[in-house]
PDB file of N, CA and C in Angstrom:
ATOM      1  N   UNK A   1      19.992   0.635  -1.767  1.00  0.00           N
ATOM      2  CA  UNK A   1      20.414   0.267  -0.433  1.00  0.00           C
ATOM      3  C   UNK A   1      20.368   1.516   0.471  1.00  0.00           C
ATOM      4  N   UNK A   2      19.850   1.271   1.658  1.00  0.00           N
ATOM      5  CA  UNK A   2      19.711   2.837   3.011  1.00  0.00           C
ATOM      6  C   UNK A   2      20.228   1.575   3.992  1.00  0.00           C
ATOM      7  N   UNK A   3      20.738   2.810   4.831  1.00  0.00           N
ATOM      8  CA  UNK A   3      21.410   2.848   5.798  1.00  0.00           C
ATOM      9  C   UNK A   3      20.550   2.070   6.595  1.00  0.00           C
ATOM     10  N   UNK A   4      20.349   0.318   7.783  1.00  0.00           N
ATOM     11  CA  UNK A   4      19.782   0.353   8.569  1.00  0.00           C
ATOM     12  C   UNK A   4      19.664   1.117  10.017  1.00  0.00           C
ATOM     13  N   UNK A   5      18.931   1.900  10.087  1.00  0.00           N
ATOM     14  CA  UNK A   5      19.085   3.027  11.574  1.00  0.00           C
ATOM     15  C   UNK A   5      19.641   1.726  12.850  1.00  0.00           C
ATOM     16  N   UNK A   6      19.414   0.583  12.941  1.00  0.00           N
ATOM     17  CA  UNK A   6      19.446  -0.344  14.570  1.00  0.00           C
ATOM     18  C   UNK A   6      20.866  -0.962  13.867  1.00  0.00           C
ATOM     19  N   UNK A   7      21.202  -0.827  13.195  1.00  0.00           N
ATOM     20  CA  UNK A   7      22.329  -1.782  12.958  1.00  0.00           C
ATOM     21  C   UNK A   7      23.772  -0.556  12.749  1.00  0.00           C
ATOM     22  N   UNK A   8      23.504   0.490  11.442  1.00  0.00           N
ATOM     23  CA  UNK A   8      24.301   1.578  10.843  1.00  0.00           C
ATOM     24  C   UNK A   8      24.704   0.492   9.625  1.00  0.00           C
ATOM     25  N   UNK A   9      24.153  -1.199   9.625  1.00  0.00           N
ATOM     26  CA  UNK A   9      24.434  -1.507   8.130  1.00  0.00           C
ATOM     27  C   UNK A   9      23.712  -0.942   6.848  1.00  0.00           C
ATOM     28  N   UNK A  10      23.736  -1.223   5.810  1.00  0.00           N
ATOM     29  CA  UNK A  10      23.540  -1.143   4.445  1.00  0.00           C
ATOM     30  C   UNK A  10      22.187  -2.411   4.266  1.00  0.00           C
ATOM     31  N   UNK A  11      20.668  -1.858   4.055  1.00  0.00           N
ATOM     32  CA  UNK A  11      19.979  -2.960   3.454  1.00  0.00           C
ATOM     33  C   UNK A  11      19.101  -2.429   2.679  1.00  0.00           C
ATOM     34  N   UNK A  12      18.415  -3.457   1.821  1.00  0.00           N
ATOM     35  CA  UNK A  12      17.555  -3.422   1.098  1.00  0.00           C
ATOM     36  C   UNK A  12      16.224  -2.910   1.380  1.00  0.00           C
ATOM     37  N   UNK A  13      15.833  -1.486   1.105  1.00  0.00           N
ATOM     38  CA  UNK A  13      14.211  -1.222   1.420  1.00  0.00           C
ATOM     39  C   UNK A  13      13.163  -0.749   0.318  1.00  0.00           C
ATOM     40  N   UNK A  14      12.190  -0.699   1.021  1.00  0.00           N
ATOM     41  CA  UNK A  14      11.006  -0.368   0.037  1.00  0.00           C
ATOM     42  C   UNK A  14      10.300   0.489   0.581  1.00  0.00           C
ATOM     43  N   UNK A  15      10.388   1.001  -1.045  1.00  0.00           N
ATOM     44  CA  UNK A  15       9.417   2.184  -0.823  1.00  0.00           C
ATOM     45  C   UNK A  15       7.778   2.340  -0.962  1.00  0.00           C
ATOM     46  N   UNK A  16       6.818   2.407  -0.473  1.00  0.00           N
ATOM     47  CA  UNK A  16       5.868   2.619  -0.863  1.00  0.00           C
ATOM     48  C   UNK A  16       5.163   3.857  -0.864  1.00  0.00           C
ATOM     49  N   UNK A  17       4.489   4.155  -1.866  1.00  0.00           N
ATOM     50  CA  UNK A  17       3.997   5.415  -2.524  1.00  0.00           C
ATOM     51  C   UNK A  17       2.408   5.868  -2.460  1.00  0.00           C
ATOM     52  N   UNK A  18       1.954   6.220  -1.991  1.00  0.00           N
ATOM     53  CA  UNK A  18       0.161   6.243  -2.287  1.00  0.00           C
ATOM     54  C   UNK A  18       0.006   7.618  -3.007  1.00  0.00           C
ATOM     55  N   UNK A  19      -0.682   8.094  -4.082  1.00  0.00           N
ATOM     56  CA  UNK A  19      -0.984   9.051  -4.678  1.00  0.00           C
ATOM     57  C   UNK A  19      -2.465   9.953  -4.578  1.00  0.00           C
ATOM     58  N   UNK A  20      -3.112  10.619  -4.305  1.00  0.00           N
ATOM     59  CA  UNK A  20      -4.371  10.907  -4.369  1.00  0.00           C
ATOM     60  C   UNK A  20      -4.835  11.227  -6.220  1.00  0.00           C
ATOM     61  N   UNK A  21      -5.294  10.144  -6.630  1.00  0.00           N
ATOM     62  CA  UNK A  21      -5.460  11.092  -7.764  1.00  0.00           C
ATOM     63  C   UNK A  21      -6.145  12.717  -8.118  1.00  0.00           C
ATOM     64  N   UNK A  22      -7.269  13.416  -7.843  1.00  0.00           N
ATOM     65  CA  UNK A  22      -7.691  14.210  -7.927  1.00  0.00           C
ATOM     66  C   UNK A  22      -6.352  15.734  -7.283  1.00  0.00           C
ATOM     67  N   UNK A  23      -6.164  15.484  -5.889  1.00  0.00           N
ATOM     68  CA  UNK A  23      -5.304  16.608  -5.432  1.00  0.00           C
ATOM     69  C   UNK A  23      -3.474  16.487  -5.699  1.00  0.00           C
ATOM     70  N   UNK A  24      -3.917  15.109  -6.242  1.00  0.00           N
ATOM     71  CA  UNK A  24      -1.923  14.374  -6.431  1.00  0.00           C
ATOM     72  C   UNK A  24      -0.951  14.152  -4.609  1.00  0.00           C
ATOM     73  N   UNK A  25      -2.002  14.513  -3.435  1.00  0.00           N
ATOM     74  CA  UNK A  25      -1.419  14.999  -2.739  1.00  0.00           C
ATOM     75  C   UNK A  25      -0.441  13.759  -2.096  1.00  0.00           C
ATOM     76  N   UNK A  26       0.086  13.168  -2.117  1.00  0.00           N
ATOM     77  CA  UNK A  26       0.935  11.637  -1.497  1.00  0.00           C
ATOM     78  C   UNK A  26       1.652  11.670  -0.649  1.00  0.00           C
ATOM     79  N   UNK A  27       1.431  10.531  -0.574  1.00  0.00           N
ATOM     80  CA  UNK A  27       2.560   9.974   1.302  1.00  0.00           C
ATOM     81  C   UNK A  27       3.491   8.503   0.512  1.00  0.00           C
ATOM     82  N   UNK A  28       5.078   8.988   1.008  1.00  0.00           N
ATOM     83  CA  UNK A  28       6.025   8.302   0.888  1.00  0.00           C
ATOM     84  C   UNK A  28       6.446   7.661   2.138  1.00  0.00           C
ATOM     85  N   UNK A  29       6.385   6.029   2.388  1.00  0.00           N
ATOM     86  CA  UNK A  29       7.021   5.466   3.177  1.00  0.00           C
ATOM     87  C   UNK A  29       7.766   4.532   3.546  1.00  0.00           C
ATOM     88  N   UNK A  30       9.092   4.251   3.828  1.00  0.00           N
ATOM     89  CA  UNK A  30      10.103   3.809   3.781  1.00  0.00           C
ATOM     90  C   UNK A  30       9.791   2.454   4.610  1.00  0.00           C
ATOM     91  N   UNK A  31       9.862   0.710   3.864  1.00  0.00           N
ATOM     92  CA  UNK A  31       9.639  -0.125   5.072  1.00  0.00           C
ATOM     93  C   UNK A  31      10.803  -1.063   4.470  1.00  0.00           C
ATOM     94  N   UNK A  32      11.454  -2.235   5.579  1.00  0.00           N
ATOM     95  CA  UNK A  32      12.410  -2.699   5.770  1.00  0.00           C
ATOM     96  C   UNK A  32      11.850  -4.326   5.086  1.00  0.00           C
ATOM     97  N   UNK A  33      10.557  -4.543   5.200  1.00  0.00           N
ATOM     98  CA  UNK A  33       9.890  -5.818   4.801  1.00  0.00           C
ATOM     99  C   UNK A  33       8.664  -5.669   4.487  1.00  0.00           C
ATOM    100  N   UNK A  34       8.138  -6.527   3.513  1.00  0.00           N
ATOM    101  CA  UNK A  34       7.178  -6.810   2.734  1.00  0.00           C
ATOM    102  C   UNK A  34       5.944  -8.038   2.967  1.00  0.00           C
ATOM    103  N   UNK A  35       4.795  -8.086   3.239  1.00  0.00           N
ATOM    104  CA  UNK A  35       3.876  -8.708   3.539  1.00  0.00           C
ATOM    105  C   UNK A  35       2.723  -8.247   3.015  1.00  0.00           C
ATOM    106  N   UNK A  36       1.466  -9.129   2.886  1.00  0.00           N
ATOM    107  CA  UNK A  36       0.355  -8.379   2.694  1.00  0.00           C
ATOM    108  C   UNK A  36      -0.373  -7.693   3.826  1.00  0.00           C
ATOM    109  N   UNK A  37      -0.083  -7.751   5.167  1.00  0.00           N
ATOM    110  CA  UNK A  37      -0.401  -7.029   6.629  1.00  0.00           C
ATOM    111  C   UNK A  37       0.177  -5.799   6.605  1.00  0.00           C
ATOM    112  N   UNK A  38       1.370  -6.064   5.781  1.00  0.00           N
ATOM    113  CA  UNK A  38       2.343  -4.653   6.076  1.00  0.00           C
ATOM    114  C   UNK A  38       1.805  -4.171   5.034  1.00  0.00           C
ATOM    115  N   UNK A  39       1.361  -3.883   4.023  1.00  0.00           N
ATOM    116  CA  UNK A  39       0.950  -3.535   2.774  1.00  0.00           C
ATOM    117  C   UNK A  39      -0.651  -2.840   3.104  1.00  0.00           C
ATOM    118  N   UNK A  40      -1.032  -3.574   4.054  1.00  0.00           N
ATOM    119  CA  UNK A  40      -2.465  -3.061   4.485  1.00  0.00           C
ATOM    120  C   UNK A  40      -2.293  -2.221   5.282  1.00  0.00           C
ATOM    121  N   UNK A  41      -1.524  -2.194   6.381  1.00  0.00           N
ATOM    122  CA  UNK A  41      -0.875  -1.183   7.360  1.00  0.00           C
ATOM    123  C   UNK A  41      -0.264   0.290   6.840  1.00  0.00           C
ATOM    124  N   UNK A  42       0.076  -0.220   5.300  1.00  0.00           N
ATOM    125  CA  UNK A  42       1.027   1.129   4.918  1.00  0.00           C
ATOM    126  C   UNK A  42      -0.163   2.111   4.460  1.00  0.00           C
ATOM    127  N   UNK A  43      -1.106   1.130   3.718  1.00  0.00           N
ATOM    128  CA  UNK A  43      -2.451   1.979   3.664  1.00  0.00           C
ATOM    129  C   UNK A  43      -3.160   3.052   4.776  1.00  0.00           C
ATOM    130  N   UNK A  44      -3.272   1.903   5.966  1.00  0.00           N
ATOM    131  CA  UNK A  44      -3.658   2.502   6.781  1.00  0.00           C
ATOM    132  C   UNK A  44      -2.846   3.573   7.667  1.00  0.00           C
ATOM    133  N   UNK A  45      -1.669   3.601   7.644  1.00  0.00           N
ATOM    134  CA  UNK A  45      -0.856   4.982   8.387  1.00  0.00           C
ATOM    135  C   UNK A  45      -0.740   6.048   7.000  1.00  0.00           C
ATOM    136  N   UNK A  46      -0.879   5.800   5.858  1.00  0.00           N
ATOM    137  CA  UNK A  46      -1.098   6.930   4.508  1.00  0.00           C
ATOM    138  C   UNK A  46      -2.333   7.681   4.916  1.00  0.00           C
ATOM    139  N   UNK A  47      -2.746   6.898   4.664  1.00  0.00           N
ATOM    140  CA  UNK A  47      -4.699   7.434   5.007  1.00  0.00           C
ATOM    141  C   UNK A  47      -4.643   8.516   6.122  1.00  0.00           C
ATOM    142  N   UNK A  48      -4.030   8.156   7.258  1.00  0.00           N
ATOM    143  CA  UNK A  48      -4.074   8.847   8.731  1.00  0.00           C
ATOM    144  C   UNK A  48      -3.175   9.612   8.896  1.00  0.00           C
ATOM    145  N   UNK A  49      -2.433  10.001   7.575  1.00  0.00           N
ATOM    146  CA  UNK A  49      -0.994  11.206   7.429  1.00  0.00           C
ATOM    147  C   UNK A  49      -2.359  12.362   6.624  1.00  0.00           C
ATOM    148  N   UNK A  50      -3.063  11.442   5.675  1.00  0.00           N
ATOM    149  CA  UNK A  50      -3.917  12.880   4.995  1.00  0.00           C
ATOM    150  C   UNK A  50      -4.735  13.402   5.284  1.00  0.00           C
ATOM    151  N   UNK A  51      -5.437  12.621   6.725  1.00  0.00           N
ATOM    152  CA  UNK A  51      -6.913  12.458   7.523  1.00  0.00           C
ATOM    153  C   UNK A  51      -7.257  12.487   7.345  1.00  0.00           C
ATOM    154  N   UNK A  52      -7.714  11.077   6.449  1.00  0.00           N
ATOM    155  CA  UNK A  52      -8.884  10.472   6.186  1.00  0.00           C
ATOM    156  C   UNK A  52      -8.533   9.328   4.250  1.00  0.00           C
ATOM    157  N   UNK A  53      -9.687   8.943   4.554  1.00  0.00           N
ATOM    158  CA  UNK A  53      -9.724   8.333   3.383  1.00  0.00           C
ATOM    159  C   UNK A  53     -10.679   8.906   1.875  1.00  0.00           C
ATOM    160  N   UNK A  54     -10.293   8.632   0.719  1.00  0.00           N
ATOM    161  CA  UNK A  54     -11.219   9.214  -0.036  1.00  0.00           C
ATOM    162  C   UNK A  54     -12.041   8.167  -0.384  1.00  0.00           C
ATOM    163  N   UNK A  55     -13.180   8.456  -0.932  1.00  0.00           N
ATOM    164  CA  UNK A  55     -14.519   7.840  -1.128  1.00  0.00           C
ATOM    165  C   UNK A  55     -14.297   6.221  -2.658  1.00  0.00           C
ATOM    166  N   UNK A  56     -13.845   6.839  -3.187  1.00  0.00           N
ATOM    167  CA  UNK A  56     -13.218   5.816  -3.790  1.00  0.00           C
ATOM    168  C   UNK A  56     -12.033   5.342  -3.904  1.00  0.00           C
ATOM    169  N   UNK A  57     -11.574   4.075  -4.503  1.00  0.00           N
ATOM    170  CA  UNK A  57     -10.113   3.740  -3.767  1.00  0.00           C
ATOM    171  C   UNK A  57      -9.658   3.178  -5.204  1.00  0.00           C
ATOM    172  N   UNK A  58      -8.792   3.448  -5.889  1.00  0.00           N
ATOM    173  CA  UNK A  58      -8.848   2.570  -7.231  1.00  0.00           C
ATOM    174  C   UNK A  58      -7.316   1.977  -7.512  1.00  0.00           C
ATOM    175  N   UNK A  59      -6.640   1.079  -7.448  1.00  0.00           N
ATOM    176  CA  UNK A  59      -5.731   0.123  -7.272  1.00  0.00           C
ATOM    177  C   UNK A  59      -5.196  -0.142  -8.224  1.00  0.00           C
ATOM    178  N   UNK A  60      -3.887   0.308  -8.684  1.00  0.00           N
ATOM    179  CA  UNK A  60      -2.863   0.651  -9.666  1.00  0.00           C
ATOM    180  C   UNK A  60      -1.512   0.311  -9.739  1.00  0.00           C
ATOM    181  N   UNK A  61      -1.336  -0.814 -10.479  1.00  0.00           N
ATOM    182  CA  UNK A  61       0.213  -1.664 -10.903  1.00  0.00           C
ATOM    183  C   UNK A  61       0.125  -2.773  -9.106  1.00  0.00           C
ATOM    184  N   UNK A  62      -0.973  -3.470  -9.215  1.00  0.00           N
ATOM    185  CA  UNK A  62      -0.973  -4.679  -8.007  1.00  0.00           C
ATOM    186  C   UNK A  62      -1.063  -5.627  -8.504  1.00  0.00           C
ATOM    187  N   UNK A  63      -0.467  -7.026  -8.608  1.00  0.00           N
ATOM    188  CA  UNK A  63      -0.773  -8.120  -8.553  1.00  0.00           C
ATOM    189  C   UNK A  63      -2.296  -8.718  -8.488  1.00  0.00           C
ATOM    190  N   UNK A  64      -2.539  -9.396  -9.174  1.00  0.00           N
ATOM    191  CA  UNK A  64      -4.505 -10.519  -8.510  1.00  0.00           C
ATOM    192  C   UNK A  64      -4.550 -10.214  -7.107  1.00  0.00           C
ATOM    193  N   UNK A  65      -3.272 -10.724  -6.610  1.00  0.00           N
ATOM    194  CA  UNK A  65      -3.301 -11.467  -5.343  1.00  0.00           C
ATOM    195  C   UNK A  65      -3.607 -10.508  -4.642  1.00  0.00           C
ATOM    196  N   UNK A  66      -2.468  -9.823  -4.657  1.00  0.00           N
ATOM    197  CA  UNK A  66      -2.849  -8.626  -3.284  1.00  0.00           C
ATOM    198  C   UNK A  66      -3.940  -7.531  -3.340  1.00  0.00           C
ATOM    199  N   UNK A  67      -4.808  -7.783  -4.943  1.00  0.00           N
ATOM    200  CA  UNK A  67      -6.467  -7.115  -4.657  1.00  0.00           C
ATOM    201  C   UNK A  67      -7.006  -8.323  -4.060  1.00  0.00           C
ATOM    202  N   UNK A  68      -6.815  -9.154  -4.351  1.00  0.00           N
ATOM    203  CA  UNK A  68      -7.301 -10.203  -3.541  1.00  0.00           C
ATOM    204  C   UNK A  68      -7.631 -10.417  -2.011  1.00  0.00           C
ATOM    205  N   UNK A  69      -6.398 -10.110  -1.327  1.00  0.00           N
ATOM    206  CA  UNK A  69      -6.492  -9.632  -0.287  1.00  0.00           C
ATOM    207  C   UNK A  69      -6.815  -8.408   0.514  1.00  0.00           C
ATOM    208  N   UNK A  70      -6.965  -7.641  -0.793  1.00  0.00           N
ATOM    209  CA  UNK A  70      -7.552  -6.600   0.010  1.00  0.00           C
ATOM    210  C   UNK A  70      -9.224  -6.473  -0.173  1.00  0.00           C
ATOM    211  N   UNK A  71      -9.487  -7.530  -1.277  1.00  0.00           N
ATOM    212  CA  UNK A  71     -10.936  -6.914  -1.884  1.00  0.00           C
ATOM    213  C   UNK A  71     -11.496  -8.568  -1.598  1.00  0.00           C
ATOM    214  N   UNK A  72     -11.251  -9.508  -0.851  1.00  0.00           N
ATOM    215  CA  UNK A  72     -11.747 -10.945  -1.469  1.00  0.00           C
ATOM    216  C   UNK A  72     -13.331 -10.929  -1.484  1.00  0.00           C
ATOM    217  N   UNK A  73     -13.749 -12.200  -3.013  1.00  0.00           N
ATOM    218  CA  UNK A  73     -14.927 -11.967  -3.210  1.00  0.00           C
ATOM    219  C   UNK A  73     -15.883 -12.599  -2.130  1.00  0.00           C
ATOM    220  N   UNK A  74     -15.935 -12.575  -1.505  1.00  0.00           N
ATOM    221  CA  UNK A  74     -16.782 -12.839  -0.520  1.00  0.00           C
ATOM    222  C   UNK A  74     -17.146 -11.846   0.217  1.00  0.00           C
ATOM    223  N   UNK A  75     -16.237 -10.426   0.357  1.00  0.00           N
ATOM    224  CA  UNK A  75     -16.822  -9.253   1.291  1.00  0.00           C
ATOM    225  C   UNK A  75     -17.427  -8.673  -0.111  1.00  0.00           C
ATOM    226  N   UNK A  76     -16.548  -8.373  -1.626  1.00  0.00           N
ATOM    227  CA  UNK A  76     -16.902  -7.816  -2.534  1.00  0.00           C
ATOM    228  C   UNK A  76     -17.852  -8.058  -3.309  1.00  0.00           C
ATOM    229  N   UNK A  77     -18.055  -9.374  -3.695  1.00  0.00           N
ATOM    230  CA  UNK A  77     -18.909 -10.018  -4.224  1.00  0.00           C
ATOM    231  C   UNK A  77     -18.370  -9.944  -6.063  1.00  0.00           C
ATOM    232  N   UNK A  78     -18.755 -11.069  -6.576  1.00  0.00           N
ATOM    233  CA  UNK A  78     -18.263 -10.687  -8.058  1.00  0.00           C
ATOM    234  C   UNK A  78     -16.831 -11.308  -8.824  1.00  0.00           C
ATOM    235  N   UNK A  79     -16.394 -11.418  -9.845  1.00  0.00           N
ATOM    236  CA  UNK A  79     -14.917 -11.679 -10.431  1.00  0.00           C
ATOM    237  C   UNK A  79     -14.042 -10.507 -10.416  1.00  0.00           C
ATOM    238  N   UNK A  80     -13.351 -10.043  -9.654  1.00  0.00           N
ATOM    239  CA  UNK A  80     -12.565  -8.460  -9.772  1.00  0.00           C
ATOM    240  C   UNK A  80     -11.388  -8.365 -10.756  1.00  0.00           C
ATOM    241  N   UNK A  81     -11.111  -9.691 -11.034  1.00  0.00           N
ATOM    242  CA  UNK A  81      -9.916  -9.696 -12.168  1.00  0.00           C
ATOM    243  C   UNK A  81     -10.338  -9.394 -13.472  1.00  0.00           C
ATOM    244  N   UNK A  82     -11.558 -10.011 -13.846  1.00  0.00           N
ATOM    245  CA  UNK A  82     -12.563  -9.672 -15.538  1.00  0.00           C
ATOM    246  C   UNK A  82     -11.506 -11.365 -15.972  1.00  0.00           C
ATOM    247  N   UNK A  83     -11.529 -12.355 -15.201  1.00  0.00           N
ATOM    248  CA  UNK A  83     -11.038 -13.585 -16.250  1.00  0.00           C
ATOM    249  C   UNK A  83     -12.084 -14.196 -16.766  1.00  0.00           C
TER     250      UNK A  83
END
């Protein structure tokens, strides 16, 4: 539980973590709610804390779903799960 800053109540947040594997270098960021927009967003303000993105992207402890949404086979092409 953290402190809400607009209220001074007590709520539930999440953390999300991005790691670089090669430099380890990561961005920690604190959000109040969970979506797959917000999940794509957290990507995208990580990315723009390290400037820039790295060349490969490899996706670690996610659900189907939300590679799903980030990878669906129609832009990717292919089965990405291996079922």
């Amino acid at each position: 539980m953290v402190r809400y800053p607009p209220t001074g109540k007590y709520r539930r947040a999440r953390l999300f973590a991005l790691t670089l594997g090669h430099s380890r270098k990561a961005v920690r960021l604190l959000v109040w709610q969970s979506s797959a927009q917000i999940w794509a967003e957290l990507h995208e303000r990580a990315f723009r804390r390290l400037g820039g993105t790295p060349h490969v992207i490899v996706l670690d402890y996610v659900t189907r779903h939300i590679i799903e949404v980030m990878c669906p086979r129609l832009i990717c092409g292919g089965d990405i799960g291996g079922d």
